[in-house]
N, C-alpha and C. Protein backbone atom coordinates (compact mmCIF):
# COMPACT_ATOMS: atom_id res chain seq x y z
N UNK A 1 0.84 -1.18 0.00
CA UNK A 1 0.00 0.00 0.00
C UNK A 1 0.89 1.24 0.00
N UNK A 2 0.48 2.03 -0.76
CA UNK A 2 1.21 3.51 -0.53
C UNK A 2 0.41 4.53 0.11
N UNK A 3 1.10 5.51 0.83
CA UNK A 3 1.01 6.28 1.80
C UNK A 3 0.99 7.79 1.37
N UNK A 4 1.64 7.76 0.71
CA UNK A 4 2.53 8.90 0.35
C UNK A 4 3.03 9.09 -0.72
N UNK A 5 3.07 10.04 -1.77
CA UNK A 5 3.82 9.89 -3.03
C UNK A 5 3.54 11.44 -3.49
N UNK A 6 4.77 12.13 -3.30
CA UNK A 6 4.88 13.44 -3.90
C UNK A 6 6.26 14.26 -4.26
N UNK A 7 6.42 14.32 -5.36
CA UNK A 7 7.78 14.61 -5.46
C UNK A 7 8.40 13.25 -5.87
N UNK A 8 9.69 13.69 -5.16
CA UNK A 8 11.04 12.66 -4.86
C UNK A 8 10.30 11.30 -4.10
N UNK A 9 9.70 11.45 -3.05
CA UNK A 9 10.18 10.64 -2.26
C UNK A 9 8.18 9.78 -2.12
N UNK A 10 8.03 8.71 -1.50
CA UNK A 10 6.83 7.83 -1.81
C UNK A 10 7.15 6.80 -0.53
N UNK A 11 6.28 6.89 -0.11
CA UNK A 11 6.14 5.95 1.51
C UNK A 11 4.95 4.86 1.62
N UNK A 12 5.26 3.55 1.34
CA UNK A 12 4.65 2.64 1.70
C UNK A 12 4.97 1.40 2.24
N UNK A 13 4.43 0.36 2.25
CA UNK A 13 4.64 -0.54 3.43
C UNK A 13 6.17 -1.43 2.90
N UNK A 14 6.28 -2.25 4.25
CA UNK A 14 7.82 -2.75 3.94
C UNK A 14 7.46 -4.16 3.04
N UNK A 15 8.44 -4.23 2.71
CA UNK A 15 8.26 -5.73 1.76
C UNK A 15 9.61 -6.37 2.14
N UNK A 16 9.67 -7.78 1.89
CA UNK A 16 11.07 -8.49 1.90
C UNK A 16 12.61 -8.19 1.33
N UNK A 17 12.11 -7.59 0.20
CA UNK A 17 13.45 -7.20 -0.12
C UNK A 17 14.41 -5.84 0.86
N UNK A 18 12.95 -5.24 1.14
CA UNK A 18 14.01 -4.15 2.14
C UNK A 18 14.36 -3.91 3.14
N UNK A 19 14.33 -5.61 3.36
CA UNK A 19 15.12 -5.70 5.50
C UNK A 19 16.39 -5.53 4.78
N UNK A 20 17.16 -6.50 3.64
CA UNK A 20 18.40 -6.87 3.21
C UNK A 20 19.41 -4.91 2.86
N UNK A 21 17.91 -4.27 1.88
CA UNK A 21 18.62 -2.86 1.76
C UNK A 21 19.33 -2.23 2.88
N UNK A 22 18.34 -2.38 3.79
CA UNK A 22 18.31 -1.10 5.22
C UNK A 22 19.42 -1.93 5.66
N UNK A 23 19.85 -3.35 5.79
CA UNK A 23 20.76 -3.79 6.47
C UNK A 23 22.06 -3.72 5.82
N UNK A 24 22.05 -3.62 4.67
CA UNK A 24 23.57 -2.99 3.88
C UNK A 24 24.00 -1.72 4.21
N UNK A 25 22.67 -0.94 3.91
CA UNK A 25 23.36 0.91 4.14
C UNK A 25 23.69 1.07 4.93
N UNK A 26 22.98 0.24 5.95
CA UNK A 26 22.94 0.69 7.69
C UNK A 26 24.75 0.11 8.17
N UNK A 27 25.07 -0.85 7.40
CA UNK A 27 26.50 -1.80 7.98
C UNK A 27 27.40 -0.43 7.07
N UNK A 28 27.26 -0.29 6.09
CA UNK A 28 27.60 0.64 4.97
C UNK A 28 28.23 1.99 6.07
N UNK A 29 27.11 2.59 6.66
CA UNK A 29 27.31 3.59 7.58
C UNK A 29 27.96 3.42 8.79
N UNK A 30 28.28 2.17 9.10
CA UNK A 30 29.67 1.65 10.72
C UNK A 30 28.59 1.22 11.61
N UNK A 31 26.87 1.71 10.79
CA UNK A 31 26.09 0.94 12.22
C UNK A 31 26.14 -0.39 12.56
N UNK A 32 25.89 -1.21 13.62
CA UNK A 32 26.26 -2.41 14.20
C UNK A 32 24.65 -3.21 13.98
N UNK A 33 24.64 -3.60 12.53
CA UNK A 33 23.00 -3.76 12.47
C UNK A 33 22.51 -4.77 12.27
N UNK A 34 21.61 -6.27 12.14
CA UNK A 34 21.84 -7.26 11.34
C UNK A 34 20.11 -7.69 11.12
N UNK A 35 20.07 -8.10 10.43
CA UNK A 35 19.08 -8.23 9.32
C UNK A 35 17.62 -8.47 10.07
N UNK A 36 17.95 -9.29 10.88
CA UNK A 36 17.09 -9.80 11.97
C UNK A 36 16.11 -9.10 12.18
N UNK A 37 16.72 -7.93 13.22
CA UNK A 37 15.60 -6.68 13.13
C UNK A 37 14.26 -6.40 12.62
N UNK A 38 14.50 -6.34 10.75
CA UNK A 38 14.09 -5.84 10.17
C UNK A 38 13.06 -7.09 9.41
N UNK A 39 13.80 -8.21 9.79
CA UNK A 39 12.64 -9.90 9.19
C UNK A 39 12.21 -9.85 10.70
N UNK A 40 12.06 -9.57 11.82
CA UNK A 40 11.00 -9.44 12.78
C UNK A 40 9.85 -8.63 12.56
N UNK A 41 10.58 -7.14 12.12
CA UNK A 41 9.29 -5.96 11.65
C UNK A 41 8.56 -6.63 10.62
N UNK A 42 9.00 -7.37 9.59
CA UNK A 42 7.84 -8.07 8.46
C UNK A 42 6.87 -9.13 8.96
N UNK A 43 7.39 -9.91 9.96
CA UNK A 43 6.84 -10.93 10.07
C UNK A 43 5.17 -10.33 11.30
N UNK A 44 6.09 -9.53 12.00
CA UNK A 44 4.82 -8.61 12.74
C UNK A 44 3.97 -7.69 12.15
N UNK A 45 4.62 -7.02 10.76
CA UNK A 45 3.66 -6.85 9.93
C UNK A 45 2.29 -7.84 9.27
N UNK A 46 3.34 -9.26 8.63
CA UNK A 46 2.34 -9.98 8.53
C UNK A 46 0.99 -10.47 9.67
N UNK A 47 1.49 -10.36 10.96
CA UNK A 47 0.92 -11.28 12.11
C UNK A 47 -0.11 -9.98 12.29
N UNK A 48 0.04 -8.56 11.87
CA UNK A 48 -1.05 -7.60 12.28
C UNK A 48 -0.59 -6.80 13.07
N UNK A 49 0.39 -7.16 13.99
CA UNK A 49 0.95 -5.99 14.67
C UNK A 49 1.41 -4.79 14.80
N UNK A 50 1.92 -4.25 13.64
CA UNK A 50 2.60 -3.30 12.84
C UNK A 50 1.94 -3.08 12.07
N UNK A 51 2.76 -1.79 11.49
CA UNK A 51 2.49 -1.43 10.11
C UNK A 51 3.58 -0.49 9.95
N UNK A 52 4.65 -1.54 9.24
CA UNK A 52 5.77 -0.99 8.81
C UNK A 52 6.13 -0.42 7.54
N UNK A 53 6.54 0.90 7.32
CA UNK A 53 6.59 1.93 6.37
C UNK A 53 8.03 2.11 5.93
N UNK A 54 8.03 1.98 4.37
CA UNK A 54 9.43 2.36 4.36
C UNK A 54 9.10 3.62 3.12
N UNK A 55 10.29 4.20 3.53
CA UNK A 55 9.98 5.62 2.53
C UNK A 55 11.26 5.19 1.41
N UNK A 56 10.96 5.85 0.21
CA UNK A 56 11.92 5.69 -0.97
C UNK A 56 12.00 7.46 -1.51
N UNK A 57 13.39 7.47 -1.76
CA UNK A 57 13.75 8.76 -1.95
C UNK A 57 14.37 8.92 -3.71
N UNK A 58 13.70 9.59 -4.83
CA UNK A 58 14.12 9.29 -5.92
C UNK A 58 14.36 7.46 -6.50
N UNK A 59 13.25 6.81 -6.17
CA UNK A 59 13.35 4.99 -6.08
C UNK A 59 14.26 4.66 -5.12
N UNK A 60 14.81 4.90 -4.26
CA UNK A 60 15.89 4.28 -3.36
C UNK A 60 15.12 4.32 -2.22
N UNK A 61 15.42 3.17 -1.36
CA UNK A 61 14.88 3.17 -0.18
C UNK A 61 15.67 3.97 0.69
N UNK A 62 15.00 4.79 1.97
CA UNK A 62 16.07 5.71 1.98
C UNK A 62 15.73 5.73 3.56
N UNK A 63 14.70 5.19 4.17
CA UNK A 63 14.43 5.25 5.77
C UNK A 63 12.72 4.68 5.94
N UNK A 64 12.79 4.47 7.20
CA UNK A 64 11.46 3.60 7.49
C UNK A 64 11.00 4.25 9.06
N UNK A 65 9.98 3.28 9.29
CA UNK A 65 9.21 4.00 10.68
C UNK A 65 8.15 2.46 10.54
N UNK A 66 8.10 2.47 11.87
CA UNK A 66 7.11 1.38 12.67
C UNK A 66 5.54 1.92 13.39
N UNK A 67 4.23 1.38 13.11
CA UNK A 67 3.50 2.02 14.15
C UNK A 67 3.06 1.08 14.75
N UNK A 68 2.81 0.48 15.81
CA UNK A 68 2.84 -0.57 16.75
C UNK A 68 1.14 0.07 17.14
N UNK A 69 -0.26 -0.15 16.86
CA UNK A 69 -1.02 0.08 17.09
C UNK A 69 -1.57 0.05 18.46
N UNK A 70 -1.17 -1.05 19.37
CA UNK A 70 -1.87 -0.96 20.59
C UNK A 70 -0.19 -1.84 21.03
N UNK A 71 0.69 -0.75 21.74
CA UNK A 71 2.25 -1.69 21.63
C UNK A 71 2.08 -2.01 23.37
N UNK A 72 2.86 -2.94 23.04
CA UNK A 72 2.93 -4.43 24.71
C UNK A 72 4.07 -3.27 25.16
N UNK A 73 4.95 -2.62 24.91
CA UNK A 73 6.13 -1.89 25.58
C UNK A 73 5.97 -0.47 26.07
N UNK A 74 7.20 -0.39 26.98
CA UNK A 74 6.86 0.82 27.10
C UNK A 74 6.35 1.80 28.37
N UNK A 75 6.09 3.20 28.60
CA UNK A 75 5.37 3.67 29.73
C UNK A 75 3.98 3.65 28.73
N UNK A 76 3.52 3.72 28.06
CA UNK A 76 1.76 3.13 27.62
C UNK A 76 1.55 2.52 27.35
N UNK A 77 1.62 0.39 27.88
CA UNK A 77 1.67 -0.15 27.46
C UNK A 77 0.60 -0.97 27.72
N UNK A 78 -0.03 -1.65 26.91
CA UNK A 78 -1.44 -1.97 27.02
C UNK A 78 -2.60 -1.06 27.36
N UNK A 79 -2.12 -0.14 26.57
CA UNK A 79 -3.40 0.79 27.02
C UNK A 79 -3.83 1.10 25.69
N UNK A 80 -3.95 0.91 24.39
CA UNK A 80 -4.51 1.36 23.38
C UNK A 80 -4.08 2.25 22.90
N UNK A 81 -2.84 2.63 23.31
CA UNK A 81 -2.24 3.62 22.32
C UNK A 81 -1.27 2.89 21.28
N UNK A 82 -1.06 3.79 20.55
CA UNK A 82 -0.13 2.85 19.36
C UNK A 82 1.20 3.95 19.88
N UNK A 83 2.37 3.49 18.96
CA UNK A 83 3.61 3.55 19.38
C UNK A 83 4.59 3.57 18.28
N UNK A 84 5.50 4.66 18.20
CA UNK A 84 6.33 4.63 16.39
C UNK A 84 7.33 4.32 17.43
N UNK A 85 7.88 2.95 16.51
CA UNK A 85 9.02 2.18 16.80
C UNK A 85 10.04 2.34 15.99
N UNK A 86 11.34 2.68 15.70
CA UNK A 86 12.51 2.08 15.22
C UNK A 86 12.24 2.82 14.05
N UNK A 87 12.28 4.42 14.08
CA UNK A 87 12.33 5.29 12.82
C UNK A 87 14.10 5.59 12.20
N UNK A 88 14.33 5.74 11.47
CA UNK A 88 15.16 6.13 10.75
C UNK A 88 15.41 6.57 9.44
N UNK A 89 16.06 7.13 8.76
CA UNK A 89 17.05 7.86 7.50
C UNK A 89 17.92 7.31 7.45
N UNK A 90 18.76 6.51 5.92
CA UNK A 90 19.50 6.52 6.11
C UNK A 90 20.70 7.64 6.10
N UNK A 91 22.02 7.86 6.96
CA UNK A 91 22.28 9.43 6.27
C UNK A 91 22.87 9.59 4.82
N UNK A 92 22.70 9.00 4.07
CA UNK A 92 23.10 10.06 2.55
C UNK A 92 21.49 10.33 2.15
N UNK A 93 20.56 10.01 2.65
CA UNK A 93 19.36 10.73 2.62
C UNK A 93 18.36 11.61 3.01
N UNK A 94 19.39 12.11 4.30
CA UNK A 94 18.87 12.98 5.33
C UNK A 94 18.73 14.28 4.80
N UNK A 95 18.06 15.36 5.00
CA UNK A 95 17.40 16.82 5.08
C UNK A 95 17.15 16.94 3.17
N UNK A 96 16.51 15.87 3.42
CA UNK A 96 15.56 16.09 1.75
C UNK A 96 14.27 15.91 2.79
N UNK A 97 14.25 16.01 3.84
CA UNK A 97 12.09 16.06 3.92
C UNK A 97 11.84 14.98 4.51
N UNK A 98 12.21 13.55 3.84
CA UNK A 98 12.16 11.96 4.31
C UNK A 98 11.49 11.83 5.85
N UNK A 99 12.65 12.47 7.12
CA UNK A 99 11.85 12.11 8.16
C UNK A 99 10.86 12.69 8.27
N UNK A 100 10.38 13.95 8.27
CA UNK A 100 9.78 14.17 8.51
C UNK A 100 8.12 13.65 7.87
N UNK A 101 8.34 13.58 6.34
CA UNK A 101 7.40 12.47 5.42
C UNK A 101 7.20 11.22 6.78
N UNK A 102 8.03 10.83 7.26
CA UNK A 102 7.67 9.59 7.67
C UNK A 102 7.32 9.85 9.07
N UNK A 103 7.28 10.77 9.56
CA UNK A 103 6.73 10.71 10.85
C UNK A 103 4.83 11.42 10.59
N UNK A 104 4.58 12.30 9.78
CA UNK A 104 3.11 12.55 9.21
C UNK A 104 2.54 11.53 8.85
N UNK A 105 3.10 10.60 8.19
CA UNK A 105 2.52 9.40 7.82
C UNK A 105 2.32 8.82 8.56
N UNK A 106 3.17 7.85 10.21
CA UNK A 106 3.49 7.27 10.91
C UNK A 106 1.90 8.22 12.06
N UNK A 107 2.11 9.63 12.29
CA UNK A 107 1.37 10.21 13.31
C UNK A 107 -0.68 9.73 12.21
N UNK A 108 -0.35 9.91 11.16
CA UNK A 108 -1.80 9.75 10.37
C UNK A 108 -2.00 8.05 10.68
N UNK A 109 -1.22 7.53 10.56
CA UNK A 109 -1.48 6.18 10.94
C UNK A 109 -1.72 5.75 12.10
N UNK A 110 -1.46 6.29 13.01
CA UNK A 110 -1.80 5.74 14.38
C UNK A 110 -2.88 6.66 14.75
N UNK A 111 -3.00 7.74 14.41
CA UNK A 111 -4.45 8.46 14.78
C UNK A 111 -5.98 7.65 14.49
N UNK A 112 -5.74 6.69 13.01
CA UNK A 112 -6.65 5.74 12.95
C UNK A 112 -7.24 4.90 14.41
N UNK A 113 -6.29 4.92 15.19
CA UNK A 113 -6.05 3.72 16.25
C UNK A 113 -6.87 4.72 17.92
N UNK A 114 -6.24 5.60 17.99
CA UNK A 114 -6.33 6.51 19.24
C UNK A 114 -5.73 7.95 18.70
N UNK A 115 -6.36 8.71 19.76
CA UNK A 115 -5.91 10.20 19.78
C UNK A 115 -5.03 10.60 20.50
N UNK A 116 -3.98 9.89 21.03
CA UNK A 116 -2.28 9.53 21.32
C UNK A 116 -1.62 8.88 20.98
N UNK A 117 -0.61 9.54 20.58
CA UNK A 117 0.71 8.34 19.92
C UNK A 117 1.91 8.40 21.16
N UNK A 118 2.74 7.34 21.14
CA UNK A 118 3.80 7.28 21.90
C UNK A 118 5.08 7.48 21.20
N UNK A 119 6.52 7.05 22.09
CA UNK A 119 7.28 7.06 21.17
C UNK A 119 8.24 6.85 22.41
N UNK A 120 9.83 5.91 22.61
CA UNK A 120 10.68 6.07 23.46
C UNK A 120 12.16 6.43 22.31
N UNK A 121 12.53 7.62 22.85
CA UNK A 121 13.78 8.06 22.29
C UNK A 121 14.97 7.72 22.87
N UNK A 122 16.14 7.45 22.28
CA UNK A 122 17.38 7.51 23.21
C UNK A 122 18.20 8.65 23.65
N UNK A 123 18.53 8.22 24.66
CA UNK A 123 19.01 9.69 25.16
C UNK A 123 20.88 10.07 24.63
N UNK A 124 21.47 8.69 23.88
CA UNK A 124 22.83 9.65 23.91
C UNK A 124 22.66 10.43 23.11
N UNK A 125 23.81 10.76 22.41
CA UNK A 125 23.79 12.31 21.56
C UNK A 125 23.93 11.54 20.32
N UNK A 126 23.84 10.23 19.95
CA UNK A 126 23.12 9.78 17.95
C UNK A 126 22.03 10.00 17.99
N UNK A 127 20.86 10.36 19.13
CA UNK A 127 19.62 10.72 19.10
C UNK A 127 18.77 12.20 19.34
N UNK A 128 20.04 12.62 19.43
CA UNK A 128 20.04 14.24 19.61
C UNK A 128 19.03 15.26 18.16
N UNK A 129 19.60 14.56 17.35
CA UNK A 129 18.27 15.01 16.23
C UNK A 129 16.96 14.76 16.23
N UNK A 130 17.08 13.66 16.53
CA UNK A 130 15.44 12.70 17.11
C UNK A 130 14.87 13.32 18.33
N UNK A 131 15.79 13.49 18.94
CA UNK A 131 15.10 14.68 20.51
C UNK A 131 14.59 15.99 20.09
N UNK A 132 15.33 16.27 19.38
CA UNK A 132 14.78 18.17 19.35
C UNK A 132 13.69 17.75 18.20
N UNK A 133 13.37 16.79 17.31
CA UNK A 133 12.39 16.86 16.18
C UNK A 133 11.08 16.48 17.07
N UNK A 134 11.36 15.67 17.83
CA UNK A 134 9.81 15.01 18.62
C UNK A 134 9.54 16.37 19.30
N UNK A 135 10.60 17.09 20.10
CA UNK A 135 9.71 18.16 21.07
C UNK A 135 9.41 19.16 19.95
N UNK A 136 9.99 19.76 18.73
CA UNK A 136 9.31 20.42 17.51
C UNK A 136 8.46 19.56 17.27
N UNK A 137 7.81 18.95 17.28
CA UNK A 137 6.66 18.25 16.02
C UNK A 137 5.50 18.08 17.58
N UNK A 138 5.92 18.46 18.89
CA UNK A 138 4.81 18.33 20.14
C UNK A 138 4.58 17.20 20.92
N UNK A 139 5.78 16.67 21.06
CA UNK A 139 5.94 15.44 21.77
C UNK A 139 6.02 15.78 22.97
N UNK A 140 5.98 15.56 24.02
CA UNK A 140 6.32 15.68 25.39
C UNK A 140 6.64 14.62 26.20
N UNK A 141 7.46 14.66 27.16
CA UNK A 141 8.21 13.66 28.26
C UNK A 141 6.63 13.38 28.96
N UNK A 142 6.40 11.65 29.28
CA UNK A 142 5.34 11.15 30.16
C UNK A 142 5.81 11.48 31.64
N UNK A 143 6.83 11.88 32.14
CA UNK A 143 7.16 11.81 33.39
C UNK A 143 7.42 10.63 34.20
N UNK A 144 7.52 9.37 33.73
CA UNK A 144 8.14 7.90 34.42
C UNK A 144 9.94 8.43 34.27
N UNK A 145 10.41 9.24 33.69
CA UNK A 145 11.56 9.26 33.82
C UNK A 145 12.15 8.02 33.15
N UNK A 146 13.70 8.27 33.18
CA UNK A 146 14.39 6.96 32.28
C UNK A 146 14.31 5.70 32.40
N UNK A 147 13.71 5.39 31.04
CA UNK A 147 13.98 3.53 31.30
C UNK A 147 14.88 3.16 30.61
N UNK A 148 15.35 1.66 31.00
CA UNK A 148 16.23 0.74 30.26
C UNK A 148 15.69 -0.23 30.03
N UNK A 149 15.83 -0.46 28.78
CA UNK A 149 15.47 -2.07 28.56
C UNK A 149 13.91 -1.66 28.80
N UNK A 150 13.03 -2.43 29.28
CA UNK A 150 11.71 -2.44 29.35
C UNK A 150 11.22 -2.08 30.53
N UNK A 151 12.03 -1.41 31.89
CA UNK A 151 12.11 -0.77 32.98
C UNK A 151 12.16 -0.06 32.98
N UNK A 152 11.38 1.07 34.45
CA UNK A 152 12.02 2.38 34.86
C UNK A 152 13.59 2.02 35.26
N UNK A 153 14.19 2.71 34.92
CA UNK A 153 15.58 2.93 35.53
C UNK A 153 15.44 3.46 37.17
N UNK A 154 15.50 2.80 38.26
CA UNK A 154 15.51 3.54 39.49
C UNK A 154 16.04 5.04 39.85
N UNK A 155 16.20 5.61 40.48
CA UNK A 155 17.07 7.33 41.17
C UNK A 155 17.95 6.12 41.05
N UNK A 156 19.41 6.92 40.91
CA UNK A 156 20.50 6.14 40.86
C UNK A 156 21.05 5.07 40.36
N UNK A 157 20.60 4.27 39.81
CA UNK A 157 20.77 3.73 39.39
C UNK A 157 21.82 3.25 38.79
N UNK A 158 22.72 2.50 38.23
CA UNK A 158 23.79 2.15 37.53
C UNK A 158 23.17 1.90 36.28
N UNK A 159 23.32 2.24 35.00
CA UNK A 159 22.93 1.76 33.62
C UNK A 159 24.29 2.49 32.59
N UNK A 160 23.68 2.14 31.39
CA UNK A 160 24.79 1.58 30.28
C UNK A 160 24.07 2.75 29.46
N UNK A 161 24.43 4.03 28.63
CA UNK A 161 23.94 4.81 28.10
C UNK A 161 24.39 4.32 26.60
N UNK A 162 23.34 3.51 26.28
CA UNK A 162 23.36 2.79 25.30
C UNK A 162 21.99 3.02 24.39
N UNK A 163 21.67 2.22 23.33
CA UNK A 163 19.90 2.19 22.81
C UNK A 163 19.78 1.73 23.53
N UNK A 164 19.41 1.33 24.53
CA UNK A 164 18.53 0.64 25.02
C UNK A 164 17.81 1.89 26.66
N UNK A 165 18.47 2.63 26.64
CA UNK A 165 18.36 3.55 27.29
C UNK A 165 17.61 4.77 26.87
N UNK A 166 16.01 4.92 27.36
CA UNK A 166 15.08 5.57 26.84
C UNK A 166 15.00 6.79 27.63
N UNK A 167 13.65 7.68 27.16
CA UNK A 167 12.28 8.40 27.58
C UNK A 167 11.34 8.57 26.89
N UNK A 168 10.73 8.26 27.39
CA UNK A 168 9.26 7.97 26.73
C UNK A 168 8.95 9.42 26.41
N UNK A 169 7.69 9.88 25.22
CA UNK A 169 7.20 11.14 24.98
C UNK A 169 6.09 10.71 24.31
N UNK A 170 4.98 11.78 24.47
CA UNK A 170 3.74 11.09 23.77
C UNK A 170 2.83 12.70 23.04
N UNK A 171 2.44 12.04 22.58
CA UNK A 171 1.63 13.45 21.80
C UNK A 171 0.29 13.27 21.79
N UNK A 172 -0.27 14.32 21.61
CA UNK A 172 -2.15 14.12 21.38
C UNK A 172 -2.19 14.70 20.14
N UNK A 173 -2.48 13.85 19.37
CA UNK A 173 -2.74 13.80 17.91
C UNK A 173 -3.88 15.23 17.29
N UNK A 174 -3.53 15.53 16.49
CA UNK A 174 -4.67 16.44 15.85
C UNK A 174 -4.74 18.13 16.58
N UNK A 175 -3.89 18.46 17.49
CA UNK A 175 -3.86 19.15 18.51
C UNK A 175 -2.40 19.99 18.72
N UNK A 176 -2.81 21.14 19.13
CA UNK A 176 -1.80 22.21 19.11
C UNK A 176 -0.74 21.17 20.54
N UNK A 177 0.35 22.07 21.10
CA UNK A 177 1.35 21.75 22.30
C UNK A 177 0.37 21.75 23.74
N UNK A 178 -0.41 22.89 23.71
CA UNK A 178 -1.13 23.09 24.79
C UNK A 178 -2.28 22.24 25.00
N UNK A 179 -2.50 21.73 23.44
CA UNK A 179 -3.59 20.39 24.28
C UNK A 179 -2.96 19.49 25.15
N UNK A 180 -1.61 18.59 23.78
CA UNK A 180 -1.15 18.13 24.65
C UNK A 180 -0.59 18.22 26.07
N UNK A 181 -0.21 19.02 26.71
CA UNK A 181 -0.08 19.23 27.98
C UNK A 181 -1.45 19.06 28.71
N UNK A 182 -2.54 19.20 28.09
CA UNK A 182 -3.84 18.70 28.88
C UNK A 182 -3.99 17.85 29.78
N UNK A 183 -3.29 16.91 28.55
CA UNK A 183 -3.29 15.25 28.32
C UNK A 183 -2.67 14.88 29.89
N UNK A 184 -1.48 15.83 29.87
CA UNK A 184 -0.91 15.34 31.01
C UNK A 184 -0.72 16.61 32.17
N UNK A 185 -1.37 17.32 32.26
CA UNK A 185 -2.34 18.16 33.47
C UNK A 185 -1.81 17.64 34.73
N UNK A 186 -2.03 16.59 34.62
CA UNK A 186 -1.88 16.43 36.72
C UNK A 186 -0.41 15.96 36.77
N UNK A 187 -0.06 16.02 35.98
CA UNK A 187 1.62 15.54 36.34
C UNK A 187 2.76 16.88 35.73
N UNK A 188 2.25 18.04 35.39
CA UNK A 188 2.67 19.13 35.43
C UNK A 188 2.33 19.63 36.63
């Protein structure tokens, strides 16, 4: 299915051949990546879970995005919100538009589902672009503070500032910054 198609660039769902792409460019670029990943996102596509998007930039596949409709992880988890998982660009395709294409698409897709989307970012500084785009685009921190792995991280804690080292942020779909803060009213 396509999503998207204007210009350069055209966003629709993942298919088999492009776990193998994303896993070349991605090794291509020094990332530490392996194929796996990306034949899990299909197969959860197939099973219903997902709905995994890959965007193509001038025919090249060029970055993807996950929406996890009602996702098991997480600080909203089992609650009916959906959840963009495991977005990326690759970079020789970055600031042509791409992410951002894929996060409108990704936010239109999960609005089908609920009128909140989630999202856990990493906190070192390879995610430093991904941080300042979610709080531009009206994301906000849930207030559980940092997790790891599928945990709050305790006060103090000892952890590994790695991916796997989150914060959660969530948005209210369809809605200026100040709704969202509505959303989360009693914890401001």
């Amino acid at each position: 299915m396509v999503y998207y198609h204007e210009g350069e660039i055209l966003i629709r769902d993942m298919v088999k051949g492009d776990a193998r792409i994303i896993t070349e460019e991605e090794v291509a670029q020094g990332w530490n990546q392996s194929i796996e990943k990306y034949e899990m996102r299909l197969c959860h596509q197939t099973e219903g879970k997902t709905i995994a998007l890959i965007a193509e930039y001038q025919r090249n596949v060029a970055g993807y995005i996950n929406v996890y409709p009602d996702s098991k992880w997480g600080s909203f988890a089992n609650q009916g919100y959906p959840e963009i998982v495991d977005f990326g660009v690759l970079e020789k395709y970055r600031n042509h538009g791409i992410g951002s294409r894929l996060m409108d698409v990704a936010e239109d897709v999960a609005s089908r589902y609920s009128n909140v989307v989630y999202l856990g970012v990493g906190l070192h500084s390879g995610y430093g672009s991904a941080q300042r785009m979610y709080v531009k685009r009206g994301y906000i921190p849930d207030g559980t503070g940092v997790w790891y792995g599928e945990k709050i991280c305790p006060q103090y804690a000892d952890c590994c500032n790695d991916d796997d080292l989150v914060i959660y942020m969530s948005k209210k779909l369809g809605d200026t910054i100040d709704s969202a803060k509505e959303l989360f009213k009693d914890n401001l």
